[in-house]
PDB file of N, CA and C in Angstrom:
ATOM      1  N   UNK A   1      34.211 -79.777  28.406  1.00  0.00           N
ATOM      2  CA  UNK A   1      33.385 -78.803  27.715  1.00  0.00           C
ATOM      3  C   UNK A   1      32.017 -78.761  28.391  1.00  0.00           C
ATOM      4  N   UNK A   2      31.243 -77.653  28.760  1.00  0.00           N
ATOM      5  CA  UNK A   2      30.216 -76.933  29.579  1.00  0.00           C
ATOM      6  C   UNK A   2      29.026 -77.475  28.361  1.00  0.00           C
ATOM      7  N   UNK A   3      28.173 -78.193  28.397  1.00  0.00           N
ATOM      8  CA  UNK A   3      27.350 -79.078  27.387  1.00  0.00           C
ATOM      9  C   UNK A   3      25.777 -78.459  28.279  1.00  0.00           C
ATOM     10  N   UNK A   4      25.583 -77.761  29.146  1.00  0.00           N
ATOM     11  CA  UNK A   4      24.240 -77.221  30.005  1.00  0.00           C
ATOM     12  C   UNK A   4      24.006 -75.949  29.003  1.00  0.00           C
ATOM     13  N   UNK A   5      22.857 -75.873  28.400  1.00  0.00           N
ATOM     14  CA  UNK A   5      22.078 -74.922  27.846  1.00  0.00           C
ATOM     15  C   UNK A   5      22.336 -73.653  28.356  1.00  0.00           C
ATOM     16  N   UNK A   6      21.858 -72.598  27.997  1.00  0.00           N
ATOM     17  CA  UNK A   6      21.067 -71.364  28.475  1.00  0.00           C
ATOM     18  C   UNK A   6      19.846 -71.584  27.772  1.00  0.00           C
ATOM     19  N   UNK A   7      18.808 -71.507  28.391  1.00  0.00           N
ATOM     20  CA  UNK A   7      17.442 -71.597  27.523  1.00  0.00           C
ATOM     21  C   UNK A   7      16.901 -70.451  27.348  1.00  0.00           C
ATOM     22  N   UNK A   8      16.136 -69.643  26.165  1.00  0.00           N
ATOM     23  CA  UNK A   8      15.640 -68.755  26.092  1.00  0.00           C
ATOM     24  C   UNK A   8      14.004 -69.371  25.262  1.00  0.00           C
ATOM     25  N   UNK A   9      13.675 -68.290  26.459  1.00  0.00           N
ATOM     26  CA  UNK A   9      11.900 -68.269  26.114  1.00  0.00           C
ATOM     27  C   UNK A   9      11.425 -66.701  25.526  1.00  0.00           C
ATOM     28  N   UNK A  10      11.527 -66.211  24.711  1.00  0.00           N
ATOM     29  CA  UNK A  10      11.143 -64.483  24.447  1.00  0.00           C
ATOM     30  C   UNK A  10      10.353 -64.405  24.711  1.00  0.00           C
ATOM     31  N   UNK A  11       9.097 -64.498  23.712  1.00  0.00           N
ATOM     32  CA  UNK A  11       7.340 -64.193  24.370  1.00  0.00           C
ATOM     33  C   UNK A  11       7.027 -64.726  25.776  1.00  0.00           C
ATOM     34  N   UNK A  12       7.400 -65.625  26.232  1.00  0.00           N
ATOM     35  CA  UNK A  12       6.996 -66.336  27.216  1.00  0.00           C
ATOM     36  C   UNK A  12       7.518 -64.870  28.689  1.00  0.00           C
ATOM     37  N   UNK A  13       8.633 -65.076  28.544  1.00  0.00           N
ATOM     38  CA  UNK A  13       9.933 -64.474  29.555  1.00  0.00           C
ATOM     39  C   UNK A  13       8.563 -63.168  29.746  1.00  0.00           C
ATOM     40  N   UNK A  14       8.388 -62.171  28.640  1.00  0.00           N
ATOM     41  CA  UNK A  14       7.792 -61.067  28.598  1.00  0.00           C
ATOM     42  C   UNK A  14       6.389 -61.120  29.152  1.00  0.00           C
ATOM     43  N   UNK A  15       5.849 -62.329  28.584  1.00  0.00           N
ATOM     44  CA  UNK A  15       4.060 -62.565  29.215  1.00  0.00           C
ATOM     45  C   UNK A  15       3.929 -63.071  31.193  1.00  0.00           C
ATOM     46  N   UNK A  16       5.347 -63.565  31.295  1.00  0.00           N
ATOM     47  CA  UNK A  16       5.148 -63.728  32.340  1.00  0.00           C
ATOM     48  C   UNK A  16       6.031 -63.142  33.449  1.00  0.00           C
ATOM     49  N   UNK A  17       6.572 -61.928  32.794  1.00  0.00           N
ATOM     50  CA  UNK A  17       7.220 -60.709  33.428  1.00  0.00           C
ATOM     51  C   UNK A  17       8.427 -61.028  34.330  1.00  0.00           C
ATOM     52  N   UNK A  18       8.730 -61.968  33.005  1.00  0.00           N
ATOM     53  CA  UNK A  18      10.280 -63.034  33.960  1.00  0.00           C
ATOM     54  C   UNK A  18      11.430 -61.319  33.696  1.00  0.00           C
ATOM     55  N   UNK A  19      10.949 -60.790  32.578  1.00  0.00           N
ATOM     56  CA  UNK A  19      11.379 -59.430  32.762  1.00  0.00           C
ATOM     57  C   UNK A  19      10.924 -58.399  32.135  1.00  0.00           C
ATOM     58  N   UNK A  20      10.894 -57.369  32.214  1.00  0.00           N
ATOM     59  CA  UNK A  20       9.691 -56.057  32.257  1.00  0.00           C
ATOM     60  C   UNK A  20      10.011 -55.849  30.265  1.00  0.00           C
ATOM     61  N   UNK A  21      11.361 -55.514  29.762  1.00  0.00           N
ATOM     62  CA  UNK A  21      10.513 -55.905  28.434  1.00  0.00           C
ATOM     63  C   UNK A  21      12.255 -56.351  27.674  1.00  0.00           C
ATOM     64  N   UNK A  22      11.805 -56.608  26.416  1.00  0.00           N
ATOM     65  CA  UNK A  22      13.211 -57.058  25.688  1.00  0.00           C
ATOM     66  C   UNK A  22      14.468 -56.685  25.901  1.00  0.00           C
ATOM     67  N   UNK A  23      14.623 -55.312  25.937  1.00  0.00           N
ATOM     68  CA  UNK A  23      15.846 -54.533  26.446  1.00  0.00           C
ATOM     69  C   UNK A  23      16.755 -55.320  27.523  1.00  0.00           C
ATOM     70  N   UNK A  24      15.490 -56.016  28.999  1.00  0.00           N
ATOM     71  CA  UNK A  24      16.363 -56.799  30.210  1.00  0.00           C
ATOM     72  C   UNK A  24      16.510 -57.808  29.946  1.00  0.00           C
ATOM     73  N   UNK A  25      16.424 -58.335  28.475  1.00  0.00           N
ATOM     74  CA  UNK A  25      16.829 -60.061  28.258  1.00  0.00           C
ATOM     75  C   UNK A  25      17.972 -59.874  27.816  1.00  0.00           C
ATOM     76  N   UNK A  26      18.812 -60.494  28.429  1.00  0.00           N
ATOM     77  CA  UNK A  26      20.696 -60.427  28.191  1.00  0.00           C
ATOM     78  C   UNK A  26      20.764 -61.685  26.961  1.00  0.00           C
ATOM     79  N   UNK A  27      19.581 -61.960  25.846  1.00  0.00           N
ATOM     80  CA  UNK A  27      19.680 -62.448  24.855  1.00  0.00           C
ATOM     81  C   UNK A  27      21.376 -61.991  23.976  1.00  0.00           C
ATOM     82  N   UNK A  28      21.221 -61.340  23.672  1.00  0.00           N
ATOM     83  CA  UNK A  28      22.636 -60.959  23.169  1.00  0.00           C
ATOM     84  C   UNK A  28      23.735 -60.850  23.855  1.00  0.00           C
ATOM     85  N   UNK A  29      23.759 -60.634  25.130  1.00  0.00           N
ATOM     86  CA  UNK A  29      25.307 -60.638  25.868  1.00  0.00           C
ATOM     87  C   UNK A  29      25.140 -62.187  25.992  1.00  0.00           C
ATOM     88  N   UNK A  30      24.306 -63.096  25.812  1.00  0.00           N
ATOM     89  CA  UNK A  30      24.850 -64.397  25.902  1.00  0.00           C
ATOM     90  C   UNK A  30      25.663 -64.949  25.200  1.00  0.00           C
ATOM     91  N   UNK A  31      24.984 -64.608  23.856  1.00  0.00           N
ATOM     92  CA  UNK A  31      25.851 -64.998  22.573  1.00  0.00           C
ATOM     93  C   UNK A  31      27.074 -64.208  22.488  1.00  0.00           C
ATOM     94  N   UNK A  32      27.175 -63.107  22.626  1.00  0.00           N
ATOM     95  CA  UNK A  32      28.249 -62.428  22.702  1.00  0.00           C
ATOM     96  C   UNK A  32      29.124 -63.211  23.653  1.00  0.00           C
ATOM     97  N   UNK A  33      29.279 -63.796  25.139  1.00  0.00           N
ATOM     98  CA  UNK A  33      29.584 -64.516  25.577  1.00  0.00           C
ATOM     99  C   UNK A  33      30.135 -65.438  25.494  1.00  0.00           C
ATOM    100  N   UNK A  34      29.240 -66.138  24.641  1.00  0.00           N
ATOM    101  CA  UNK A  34      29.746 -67.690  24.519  1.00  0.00           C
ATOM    102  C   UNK A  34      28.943 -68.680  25.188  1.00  0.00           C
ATOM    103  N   UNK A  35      28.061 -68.388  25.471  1.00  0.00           N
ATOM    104  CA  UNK A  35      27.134 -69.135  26.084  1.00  0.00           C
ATOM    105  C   UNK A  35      26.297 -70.079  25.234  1.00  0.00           C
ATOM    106  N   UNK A  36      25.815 -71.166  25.142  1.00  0.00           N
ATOM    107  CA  UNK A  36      25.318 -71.993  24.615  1.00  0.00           C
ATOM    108  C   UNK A  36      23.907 -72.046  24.189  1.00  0.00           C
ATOM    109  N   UNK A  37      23.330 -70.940  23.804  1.00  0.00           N
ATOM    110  CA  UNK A  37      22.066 -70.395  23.907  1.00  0.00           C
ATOM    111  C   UNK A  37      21.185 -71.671  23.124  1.00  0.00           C
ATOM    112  N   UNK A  38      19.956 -71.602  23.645  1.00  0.00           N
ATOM    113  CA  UNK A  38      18.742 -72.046  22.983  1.00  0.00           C
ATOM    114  C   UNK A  38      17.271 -71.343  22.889  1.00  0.00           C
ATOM    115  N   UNK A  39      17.015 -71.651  21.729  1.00  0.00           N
ATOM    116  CA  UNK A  39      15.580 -71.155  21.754  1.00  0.00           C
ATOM    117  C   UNK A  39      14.282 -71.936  21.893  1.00  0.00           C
ATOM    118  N   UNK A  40      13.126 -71.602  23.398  1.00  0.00           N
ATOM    119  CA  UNK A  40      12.466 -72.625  23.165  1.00  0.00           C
ATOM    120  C   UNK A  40      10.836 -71.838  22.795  1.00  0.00           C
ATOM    121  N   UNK A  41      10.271 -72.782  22.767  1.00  0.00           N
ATOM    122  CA  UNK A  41       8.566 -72.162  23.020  1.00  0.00           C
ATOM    123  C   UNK A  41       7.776 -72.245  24.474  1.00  0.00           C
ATOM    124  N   UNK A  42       8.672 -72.671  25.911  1.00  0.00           N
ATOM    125  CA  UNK A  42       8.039 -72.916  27.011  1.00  0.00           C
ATOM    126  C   UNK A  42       6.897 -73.403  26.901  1.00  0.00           C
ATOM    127  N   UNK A  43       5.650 -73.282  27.308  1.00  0.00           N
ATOM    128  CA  UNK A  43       4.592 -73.430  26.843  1.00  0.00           C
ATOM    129  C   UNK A  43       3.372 -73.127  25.482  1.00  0.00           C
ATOM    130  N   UNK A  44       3.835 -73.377  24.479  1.00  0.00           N
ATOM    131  CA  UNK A  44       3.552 -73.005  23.583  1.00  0.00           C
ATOM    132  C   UNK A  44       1.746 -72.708  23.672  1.00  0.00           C
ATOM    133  N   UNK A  45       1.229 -73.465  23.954  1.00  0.00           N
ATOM    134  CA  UNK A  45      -0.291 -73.407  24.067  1.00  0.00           C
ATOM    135  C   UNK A  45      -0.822 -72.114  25.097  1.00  0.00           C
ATOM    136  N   UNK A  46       0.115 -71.912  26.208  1.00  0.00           N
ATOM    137  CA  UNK A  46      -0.639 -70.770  27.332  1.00  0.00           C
ATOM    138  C   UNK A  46       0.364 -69.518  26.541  1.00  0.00           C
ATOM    139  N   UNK A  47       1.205 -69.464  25.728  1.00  0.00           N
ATOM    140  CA  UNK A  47       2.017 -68.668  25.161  1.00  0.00           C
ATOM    141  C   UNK A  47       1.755 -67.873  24.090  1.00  0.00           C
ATOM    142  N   UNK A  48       0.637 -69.123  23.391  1.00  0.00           N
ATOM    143  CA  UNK A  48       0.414 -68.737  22.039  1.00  0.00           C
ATOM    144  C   UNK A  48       1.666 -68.522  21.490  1.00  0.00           C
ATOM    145  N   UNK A  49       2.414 -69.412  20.873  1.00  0.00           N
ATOM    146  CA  UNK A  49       3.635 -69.154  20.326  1.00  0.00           C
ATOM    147  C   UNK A  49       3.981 -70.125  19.482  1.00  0.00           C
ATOM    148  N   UNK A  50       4.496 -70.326  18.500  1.00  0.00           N
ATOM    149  CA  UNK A  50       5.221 -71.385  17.493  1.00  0.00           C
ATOM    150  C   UNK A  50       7.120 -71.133  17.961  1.00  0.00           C
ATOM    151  N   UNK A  51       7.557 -72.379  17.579  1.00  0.00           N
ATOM    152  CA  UNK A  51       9.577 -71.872  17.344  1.00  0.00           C
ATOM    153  C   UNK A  51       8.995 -70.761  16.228  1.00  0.00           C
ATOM    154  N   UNK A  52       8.548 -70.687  14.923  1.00  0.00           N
ATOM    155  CA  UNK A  52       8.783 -70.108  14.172  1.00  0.00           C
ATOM    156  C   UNK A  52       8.421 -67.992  14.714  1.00  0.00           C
ATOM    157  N   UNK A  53       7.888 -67.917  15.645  1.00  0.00           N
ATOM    158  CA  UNK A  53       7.137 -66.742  16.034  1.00  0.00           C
ATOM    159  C   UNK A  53       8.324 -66.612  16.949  1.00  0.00           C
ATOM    160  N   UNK A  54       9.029 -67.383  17.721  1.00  0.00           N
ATOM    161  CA  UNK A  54       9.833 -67.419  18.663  1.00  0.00           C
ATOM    162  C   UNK A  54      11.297 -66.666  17.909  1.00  0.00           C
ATOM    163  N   UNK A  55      11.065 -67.434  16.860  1.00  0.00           N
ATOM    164  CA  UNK A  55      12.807 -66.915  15.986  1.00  0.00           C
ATOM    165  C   UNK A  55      12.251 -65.532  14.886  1.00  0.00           C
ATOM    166  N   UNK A  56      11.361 -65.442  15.005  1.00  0.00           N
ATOM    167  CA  UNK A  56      11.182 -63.449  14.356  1.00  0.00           C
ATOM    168  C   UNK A  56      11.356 -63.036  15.124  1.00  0.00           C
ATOM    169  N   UNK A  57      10.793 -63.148  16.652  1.00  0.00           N
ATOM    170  CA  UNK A  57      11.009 -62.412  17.885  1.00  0.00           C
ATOM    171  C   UNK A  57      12.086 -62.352  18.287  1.00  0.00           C
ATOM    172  N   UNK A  58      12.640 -63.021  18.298  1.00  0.00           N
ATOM    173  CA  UNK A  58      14.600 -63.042  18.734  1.00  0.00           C
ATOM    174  C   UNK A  58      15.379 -62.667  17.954  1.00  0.00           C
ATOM    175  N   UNK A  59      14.633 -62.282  16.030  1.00  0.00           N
ATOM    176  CA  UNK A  59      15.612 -61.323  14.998  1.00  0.00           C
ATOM    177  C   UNK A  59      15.127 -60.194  15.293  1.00  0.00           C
ATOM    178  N   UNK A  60      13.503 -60.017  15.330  1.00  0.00           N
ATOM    179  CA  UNK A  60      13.405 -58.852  15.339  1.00  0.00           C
ATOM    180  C   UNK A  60      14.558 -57.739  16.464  1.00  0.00           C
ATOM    181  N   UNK A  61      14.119 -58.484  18.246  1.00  0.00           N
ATOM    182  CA  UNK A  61      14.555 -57.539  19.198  1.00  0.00           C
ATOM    183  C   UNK A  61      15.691 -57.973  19.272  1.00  0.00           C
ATOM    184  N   UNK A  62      16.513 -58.472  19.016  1.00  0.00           N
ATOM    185  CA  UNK A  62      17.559 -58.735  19.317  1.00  0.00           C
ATOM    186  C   UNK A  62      18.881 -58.830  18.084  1.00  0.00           C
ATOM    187  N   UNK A  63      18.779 -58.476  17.312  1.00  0.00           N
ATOM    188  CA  UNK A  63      19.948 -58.445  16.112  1.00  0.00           C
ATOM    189  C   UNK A  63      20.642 -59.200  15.865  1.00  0.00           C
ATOM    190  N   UNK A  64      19.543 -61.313  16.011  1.00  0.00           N
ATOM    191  CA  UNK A  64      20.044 -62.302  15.463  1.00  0.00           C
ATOM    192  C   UNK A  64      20.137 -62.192  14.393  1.00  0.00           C
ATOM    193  N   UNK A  65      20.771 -62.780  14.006  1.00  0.00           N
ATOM    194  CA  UNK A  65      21.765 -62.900  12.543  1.00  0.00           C
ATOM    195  C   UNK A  65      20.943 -64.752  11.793  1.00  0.00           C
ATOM    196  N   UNK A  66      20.395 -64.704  11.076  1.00  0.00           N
ATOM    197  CA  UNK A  66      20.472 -66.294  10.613  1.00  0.00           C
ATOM    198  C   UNK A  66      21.770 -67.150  10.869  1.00  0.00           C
ATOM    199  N   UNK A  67      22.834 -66.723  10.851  1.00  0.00           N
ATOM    200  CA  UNK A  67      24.102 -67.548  11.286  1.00  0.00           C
ATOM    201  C   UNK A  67      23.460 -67.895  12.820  1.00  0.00           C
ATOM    202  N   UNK A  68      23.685 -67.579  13.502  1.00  0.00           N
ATOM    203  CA  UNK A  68      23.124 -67.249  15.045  1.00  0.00           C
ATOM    204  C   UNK A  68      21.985 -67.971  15.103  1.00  0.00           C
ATOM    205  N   UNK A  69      21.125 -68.322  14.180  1.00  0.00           N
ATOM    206  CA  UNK A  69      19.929 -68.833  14.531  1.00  0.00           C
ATOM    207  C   UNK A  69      20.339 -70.409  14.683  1.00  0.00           C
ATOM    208  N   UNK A  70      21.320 -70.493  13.167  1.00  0.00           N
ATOM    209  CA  UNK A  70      21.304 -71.540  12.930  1.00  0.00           C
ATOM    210  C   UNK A  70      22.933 -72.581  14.124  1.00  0.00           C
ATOM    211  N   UNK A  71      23.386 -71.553  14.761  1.00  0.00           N
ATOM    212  CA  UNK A  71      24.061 -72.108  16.208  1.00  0.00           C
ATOM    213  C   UNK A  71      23.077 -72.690  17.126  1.00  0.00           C
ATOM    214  N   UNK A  72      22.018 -71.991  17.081  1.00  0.00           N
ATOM    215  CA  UNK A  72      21.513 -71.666  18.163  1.00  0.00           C
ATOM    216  C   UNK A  72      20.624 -73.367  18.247  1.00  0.00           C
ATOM    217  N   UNK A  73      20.229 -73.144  17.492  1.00  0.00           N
ATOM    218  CA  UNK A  73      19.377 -75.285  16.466  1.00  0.00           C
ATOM    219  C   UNK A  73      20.594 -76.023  16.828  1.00  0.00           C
ATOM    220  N   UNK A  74      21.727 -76.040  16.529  1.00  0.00           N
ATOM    221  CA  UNK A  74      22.738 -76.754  16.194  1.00  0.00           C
ATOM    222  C   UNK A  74      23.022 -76.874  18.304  1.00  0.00           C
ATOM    223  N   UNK A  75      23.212 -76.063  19.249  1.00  0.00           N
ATOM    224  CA  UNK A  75      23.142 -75.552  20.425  1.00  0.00           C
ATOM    225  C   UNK A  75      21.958 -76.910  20.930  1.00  0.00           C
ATOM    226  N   UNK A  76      20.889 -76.305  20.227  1.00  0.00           N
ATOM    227  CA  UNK A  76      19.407 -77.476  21.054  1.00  0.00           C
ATOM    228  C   UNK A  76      20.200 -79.078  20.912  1.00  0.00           C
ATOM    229  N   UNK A  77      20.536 -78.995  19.788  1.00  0.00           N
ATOM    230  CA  UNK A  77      21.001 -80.573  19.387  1.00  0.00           C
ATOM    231  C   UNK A  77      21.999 -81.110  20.047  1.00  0.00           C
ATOM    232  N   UNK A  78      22.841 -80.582  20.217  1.00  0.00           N
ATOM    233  CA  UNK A  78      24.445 -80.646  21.325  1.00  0.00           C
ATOM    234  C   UNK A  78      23.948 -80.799  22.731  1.00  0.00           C
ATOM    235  N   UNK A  79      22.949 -80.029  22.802  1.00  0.00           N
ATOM    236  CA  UNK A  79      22.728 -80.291  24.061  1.00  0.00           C
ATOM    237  C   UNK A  79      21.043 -81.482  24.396  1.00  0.00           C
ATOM    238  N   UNK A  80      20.700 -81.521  23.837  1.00  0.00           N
ATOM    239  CA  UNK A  80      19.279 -82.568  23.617  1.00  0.00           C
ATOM    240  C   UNK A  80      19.538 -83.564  24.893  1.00  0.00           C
ATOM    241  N   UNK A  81      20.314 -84.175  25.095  1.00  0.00           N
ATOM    242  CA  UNK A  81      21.086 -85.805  25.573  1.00  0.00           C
ATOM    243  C   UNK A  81      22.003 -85.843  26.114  1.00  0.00           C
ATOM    244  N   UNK A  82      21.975 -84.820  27.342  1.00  0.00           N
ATOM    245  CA  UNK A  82      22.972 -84.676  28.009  1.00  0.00           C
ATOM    246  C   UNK A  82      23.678 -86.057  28.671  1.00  0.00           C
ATOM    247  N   UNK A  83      24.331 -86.587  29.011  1.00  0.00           N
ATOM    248  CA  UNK A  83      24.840 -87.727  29.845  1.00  0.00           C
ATOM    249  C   UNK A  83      25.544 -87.592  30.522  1.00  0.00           C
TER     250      UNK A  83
END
């Protein structure tokens, strides 16, 4: 079993024009996928960002579901300690 993240940064990705705006974050074809998604805060301090600002931003643009959120936590944890 494939135990390597996908990491997602939203605000971050956008402030630092990792892509031009929400629409080019394949946030949802991941999950759709099967991909092991996570949500982080990258730099929270040069980001200005909380997890909690991080997970409105990923319901708002993206049509997470609270189920989905709560993979997505469960995802960080599975993967935390890789060995």
């Amino acid at each position: 079993m494939n135990r390597l993240p996908g990491l997602a940064f939203g605000i971050s990705n956008l402030q630092t024009k990792a892509v031009e705006s929400e629409s080019q974050y394949p946030l949802r074809e991941f999950l759709d996928n099967g991909i092991k998604v996570t949500i982080n805060t990258d730099n929270r301090t040069v980001s200005n960002t909380t997890m909690t600002k991080e997970l409105q931003f990923i319901q708002e643009h993206y049509r997470i579901t609270d189920e989905e959120i709560r993979l997505m936590m469960r995802n960080a944890v599975d993967t935390a300690f890789i060995h």
